[in-house]
Protein backbone atom coordinates (compact mmCIF):
# COMPACT_ATOMS: atom_id res chain seq x y z
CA UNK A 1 3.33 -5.81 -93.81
CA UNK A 2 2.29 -6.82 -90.36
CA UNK A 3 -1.24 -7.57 -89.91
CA UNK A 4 -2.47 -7.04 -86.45
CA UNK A 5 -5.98 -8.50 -85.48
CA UNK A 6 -8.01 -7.28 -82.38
CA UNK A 7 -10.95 -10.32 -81.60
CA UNK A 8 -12.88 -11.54 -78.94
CA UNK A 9 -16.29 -12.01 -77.17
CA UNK A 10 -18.82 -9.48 -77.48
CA UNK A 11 -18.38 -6.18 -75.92
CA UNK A 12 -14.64 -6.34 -74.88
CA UNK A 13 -13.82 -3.31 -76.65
CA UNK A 14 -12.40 -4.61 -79.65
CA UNK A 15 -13.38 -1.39 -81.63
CA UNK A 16 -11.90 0.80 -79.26
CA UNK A 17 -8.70 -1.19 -78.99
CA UNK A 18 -8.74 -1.17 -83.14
CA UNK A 19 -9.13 2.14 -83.09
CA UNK A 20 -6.85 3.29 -80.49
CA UNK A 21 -3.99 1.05 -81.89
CA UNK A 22 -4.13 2.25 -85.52
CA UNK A 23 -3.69 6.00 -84.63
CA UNK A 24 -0.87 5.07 -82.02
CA UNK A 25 0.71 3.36 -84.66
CA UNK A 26 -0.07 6.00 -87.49
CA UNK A 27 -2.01 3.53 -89.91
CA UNK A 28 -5.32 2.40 -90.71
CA UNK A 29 -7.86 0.31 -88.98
CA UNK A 30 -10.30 -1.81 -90.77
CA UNK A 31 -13.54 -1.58 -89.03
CA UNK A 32 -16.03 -4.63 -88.41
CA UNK A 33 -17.80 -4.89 -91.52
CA UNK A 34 -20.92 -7.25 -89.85
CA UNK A 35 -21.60 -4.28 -87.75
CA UNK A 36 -22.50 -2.45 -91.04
CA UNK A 37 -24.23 -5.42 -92.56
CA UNK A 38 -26.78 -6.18 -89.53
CA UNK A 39 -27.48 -2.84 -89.07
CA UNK A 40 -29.35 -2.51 -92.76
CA UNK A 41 -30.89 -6.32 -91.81
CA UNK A 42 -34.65 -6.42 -90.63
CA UNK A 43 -34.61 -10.13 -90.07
CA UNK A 44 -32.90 -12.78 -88.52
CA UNK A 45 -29.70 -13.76 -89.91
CA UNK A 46 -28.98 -16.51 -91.84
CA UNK A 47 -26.21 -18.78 -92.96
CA UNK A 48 -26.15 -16.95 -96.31
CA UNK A 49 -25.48 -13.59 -93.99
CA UNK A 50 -22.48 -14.71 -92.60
CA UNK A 51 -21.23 -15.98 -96.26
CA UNK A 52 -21.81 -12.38 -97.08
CA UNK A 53 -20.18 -10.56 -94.43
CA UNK A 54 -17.45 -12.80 -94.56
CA UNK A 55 -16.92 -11.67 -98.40
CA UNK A 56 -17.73 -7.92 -97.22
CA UNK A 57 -14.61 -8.50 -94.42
CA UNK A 58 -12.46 -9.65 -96.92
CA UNK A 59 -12.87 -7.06 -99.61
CA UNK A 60 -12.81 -4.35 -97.07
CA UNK A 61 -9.84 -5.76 -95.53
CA UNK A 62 -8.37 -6.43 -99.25
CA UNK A 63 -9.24 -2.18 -100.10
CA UNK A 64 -7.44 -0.78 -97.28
CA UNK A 65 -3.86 -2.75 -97.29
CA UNK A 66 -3.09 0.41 -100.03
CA UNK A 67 -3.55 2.55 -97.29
CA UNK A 68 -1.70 1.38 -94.37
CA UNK A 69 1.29 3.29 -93.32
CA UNK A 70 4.38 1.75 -91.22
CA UNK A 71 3.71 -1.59 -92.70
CA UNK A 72 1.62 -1.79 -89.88
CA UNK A 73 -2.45 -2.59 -90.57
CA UNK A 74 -4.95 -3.34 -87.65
CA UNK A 75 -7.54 -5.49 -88.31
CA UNK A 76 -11.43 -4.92 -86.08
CA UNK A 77 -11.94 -8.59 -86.07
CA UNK A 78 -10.95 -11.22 -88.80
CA UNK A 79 -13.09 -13.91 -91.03
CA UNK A 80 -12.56 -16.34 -87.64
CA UNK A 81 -15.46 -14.70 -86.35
CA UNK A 82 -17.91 -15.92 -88.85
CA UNK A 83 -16.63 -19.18 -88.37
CA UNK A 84 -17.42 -18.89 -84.56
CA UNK A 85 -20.73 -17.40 -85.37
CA UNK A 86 -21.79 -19.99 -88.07
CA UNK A 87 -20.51 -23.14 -86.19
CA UNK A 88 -22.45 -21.19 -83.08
CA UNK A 89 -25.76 -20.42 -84.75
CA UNK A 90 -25.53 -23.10 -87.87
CA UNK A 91 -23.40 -25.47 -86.21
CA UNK A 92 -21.49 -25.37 -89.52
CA UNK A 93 -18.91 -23.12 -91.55
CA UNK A 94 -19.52 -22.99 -95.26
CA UNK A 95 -15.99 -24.39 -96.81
CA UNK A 96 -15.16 -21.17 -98.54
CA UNK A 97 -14.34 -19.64 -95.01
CA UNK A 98 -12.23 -22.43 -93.60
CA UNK A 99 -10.49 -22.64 -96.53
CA UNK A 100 -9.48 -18.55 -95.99
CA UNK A 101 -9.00 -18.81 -92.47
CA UNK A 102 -6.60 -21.51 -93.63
CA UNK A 103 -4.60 -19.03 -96.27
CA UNK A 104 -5.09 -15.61 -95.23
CA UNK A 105 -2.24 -14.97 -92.09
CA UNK A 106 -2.56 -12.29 -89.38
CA UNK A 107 1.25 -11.97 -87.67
CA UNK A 108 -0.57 -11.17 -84.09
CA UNK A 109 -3.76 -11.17 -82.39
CA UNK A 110 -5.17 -9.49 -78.97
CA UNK A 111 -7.52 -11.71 -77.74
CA UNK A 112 -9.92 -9.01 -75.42
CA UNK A 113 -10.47 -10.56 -72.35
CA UNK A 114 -14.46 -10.61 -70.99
CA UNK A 115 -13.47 -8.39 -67.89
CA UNK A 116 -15.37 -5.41 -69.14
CA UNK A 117 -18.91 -5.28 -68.01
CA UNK A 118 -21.73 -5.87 -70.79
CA UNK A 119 -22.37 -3.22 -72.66
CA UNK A 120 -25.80 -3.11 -74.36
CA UNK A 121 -26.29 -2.86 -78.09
CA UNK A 122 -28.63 -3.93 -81.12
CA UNK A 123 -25.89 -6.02 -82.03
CA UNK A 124 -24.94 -8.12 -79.52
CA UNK A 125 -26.52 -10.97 -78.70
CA UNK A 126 -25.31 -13.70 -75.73
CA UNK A 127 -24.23 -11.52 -72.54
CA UNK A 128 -24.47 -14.51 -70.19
CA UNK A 129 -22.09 -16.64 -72.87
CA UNK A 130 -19.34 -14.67 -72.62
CA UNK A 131 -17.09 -17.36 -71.18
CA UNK A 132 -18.12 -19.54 -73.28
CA UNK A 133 -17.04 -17.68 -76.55
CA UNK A 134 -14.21 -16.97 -74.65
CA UNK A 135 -13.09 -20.68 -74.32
CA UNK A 136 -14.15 -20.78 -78.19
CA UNK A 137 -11.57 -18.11 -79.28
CA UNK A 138 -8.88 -19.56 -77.37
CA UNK A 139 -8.94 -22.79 -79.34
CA UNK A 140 -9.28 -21.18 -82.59
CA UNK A 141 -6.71 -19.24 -82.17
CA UNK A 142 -4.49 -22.47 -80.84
CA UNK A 143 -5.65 -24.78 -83.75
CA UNK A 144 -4.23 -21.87 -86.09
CA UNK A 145 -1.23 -21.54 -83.97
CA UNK A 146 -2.11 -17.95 -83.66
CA UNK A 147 0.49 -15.71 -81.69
CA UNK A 148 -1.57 -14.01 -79.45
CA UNK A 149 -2.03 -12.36 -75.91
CA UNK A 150 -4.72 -11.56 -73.50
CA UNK A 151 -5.94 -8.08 -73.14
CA UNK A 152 -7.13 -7.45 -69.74
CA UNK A 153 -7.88 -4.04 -67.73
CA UNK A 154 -10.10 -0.81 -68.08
CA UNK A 155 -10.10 2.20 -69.85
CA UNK A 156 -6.45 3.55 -70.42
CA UNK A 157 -5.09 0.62 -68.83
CA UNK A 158 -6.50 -1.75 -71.61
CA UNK A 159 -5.62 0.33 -74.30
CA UNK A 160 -2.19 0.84 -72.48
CA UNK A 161 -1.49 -3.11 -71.92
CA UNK A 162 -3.04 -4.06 -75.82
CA UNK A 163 -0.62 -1.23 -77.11
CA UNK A 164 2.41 -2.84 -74.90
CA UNK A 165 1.49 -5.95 -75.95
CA UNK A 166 1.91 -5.39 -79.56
CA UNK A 167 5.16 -2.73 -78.89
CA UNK A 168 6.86 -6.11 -77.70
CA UNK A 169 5.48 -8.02 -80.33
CA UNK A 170 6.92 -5.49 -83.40
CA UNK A 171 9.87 -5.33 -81.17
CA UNK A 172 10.37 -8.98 -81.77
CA UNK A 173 9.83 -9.43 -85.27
């Protein structure tokens, strides 16, 4: 089965991309699970949080592989982001979640590109650090040797050039 993951700074369209790809490709999409999480949260998050949603990613990840048609499954966002978010906000990741990133393999990633304008939402937290997180992904990606590309443009012509990009990549492999 090939595992595609769509990641990325805030607001980039990730979702949308997810979304769009998995009915193109006539298979599931597994949706963010921290967007269900920190929407039942009252509080600040915590280091523990990101432990959790990183176990919620996994088994919702883990629960829909059964389901995905055309050996094809499209991932809204991977375990890397709680690493980015802990080292960001804890300046650590717990070992458990290095150690996955380390094991669990995604065969291609669209990195969204931060071309999109902001797009408020309870969620989201560092507009003005988009480039930053940007850089961030980048090396993640490299220090797993991640085959990725760079999703760039608006609307149609996102989804077109993310849907292109992983055409070729199928194509390939």
């Amino acid at each position: 089965m090939m595992k595609i993951a769509v990641v990325g700074p805030e607001s980039t369209g990730k979702s949308t991309m997810a979304q769009h790809l998995a009915h193109v490709l006539g298979t599931v999409c597994v949706p963010e699970y921290a967007r269900y999480y920190c929407r039942k949260l009252n509080r600040e998050y915590t280091l523990q949080d990101e432990v959790n949603m990183f176990y919620g990613q996994i088994a919702l990840e883990d629960s829909l592989i059964p389901l995905a048609k055309n050996d094809i499954l499209v991932c809204d966002t991977t375990m890397l982001t709680v690493k980015i978010w802990s080292d960001h906000l804890f300046h650590s990741t717990p070992q458990e979640v290095t150690d996955e990133i380390k094991s669990r393999k995604y065969d291609f990633y669209l990195l969204m590109d931060i071309d999109l304008p902001w797009e408020d939402d309870p969620l989201r937290d560092f507009p003005e650090q988009r480039e930053h997180f940007m850089r961030i992904w980048k090396k993640e990606l490299k220090a797993l040797d991640a085959s990725y590309k760079i999703i760039s443009g608006a609307g149609d012509e996102r989804l077109k050039n993310g849907l292109n990009a992983v055409d070729l990549f199928l194509k390939n492999n």
